[in-house]
N, C-alpha and C. Protein backbone atom coordinates (compact mmCIF):
# COMPACT_ATOMS: atom_id res chain seq x y z
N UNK A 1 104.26 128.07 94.02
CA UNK A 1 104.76 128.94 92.98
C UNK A 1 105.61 130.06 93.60
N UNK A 2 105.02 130.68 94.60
CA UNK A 2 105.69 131.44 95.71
C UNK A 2 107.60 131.08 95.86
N UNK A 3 107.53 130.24 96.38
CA UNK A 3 108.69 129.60 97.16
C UNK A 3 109.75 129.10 95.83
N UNK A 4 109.19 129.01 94.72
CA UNK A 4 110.20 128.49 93.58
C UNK A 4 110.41 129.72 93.48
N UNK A 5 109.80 130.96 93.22
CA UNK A 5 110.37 132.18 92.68
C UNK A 5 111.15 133.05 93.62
N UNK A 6 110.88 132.49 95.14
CA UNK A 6 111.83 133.18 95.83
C UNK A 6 112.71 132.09 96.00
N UNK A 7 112.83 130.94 95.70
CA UNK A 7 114.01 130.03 95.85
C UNK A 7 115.25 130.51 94.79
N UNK A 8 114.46 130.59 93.42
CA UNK A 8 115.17 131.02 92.34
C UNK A 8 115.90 132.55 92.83
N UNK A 9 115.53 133.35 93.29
CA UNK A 9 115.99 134.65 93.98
C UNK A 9 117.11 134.33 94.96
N UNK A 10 116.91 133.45 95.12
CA UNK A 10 117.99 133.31 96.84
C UNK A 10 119.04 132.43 96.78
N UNK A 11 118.77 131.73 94.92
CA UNK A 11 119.83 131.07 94.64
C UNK A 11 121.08 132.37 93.84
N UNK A 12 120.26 132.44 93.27
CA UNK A 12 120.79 133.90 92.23
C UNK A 12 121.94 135.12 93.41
N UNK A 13 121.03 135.65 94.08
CA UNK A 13 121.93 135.88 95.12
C UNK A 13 122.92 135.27 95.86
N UNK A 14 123.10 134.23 96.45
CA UNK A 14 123.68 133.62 97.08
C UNK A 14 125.14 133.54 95.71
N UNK A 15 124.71 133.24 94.31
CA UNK A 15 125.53 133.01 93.38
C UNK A 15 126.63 134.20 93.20
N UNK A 16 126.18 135.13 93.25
CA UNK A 16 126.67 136.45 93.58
C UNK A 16 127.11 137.11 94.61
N UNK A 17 126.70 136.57 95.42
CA UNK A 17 127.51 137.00 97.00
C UNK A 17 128.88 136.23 96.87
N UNK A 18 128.87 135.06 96.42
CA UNK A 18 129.69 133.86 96.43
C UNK A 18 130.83 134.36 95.02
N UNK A 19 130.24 135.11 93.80
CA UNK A 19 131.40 135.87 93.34
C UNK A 19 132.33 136.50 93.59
N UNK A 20 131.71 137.30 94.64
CA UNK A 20 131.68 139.05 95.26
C UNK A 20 133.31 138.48 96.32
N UNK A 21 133.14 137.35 96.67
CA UNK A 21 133.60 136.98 98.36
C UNK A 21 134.87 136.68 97.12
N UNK A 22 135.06 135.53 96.68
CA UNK A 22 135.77 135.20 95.83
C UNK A 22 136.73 136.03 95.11
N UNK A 23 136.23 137.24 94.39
CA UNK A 23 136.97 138.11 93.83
C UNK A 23 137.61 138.79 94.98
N UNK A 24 136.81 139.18 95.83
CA UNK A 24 137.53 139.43 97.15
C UNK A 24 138.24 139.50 97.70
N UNK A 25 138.26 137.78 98.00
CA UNK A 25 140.02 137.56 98.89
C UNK A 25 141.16 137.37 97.44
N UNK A 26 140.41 137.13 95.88
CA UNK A 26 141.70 137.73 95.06
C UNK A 26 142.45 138.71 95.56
N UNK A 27 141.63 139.95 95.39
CA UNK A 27 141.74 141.14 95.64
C UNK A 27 142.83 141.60 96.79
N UNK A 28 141.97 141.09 97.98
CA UNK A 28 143.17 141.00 98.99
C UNK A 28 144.25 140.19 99.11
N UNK A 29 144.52 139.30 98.23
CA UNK A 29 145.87 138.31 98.73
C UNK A 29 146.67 139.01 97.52
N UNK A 30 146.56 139.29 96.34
CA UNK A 30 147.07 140.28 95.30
C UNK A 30 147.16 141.19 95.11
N UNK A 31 146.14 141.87 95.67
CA UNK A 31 146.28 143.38 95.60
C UNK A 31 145.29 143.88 94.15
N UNK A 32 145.14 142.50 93.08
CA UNK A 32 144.55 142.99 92.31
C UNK A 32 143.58 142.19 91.45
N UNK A 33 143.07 142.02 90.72
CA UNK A 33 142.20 141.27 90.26
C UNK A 33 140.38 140.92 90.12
N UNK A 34 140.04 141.76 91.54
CA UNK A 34 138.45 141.58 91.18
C UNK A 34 137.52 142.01 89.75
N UNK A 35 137.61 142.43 89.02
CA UNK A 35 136.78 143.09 88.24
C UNK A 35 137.65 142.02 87.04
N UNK A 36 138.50 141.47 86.78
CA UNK A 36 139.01 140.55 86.04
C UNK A 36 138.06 138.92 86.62
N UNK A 37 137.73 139.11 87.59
CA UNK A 37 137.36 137.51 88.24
C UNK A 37 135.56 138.06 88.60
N UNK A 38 135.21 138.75 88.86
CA UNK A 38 134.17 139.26 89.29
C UNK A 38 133.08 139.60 88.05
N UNK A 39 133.25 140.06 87.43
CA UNK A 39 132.73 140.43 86.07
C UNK A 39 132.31 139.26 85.30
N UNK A 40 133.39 138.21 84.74
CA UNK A 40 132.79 136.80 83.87
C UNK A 40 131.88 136.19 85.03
N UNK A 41 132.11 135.98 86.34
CA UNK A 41 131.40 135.06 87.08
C UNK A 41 130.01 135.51 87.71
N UNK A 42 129.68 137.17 87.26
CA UNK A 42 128.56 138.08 87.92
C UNK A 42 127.76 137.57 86.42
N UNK A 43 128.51 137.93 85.39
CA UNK A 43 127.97 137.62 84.25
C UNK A 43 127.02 136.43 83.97
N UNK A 44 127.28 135.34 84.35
CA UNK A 44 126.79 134.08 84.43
C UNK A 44 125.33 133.86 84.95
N UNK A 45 124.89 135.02 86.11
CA UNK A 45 123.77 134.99 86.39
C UNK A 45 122.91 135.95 86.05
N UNK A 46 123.54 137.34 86.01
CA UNK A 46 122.76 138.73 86.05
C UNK A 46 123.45 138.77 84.12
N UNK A 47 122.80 140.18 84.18
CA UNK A 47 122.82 140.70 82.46
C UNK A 47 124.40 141.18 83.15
N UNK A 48 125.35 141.91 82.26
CA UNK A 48 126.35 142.39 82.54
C UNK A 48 126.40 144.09 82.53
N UNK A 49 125.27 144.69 82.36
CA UNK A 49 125.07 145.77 82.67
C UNK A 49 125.05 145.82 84.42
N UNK A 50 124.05 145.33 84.47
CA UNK A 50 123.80 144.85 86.27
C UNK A 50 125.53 144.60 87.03
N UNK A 51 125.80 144.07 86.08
CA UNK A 51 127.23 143.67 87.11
C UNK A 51 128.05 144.27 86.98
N UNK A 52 128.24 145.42 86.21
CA UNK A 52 129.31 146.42 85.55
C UNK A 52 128.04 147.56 86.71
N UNK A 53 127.29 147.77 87.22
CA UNK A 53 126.78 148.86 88.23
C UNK A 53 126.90 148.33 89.47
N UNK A 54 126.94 146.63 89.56
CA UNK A 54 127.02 145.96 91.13
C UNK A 54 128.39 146.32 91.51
N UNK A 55 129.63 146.16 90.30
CA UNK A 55 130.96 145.99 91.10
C UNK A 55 131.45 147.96 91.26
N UNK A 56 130.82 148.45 90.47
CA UNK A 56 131.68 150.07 91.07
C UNK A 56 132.10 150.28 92.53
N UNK A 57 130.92 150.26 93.04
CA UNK A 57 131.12 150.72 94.53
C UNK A 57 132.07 149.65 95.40
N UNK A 58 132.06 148.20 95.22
CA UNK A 58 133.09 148.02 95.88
C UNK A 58 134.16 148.02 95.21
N UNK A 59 134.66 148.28 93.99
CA UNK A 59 135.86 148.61 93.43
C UNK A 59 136.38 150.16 93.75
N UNK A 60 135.67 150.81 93.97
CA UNK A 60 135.79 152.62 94.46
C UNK A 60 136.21 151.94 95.68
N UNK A 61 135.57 151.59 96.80
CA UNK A 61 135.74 151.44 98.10
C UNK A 61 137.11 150.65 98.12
N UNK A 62 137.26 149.21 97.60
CA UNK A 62 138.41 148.79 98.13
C UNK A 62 140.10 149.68 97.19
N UNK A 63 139.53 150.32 96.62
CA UNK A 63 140.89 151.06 96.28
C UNK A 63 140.93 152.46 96.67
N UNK A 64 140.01 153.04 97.85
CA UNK A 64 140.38 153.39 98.49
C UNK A 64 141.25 153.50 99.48
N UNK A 65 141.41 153.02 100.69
CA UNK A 65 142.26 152.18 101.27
C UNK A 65 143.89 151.98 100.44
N UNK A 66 143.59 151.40 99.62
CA UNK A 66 144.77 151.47 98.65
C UNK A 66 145.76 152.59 98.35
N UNK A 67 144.43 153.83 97.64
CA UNK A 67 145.24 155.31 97.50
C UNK A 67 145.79 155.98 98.77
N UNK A 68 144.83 155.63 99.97
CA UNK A 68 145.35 156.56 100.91
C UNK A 68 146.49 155.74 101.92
N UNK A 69 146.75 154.34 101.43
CA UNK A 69 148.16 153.76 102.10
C UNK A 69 149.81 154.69 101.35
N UNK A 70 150.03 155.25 100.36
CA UNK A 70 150.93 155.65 100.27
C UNK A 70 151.77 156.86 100.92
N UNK A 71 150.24 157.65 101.64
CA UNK A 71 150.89 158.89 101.87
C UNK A 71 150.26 159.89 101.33
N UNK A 72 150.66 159.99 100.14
CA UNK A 72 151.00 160.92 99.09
C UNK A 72 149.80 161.72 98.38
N UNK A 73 148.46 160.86 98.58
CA UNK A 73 147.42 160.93 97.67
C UNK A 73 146.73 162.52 97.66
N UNK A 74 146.83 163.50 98.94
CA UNK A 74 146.45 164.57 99.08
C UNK A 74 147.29 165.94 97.96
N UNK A 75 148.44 165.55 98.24
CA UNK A 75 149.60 166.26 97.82
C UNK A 75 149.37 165.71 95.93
N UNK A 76 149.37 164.83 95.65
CA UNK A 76 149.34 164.05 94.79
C UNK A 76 147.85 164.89 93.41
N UNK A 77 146.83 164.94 94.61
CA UNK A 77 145.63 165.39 93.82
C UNK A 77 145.40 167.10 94.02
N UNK A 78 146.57 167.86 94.35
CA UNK A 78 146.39 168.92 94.64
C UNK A 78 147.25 169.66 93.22
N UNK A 79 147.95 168.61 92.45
CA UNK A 79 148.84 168.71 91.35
C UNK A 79 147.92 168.60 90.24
């Protein structure tokens, strides 16, 4: 009983890591798209509350990087 409920856990995860990676290299070969590709396919396993709190932080993080490639972003937020 053990091993089905952590099997079921480690599938679930794995399902979601396997979103995460996916929206990912969208992300990076476009520049844009995770939370368009990431969201229906997080959805599928977790509630969508869960996946609307899983994707913030790497959506903050990878558009980081982003804001601070132009330059401008200091000067920009001082306006």
């Amino acid at each position: 009983m053990l091993i089905h409920a952590l099997y079921g856990q480690a599938s679930i995860i794995a399902a979601v890591g396997c979103s995460l990676i996916v929206a990912g290299l969208l992300k990076g070969t476009i520049g844009v798209g995770m939370p368009v590709v990431a969201l229906p396919q997080l959805s599928l396993f977790i509630d969508i509350k869960s996946a609307a709190m899983l994707l913030s932080l790497p959506l903050v993080f990878s558009n980081v990087p982003q804001a601070l490639e132009g330059g401008k972003t200091v000067r920009a937020s001082r306006n």
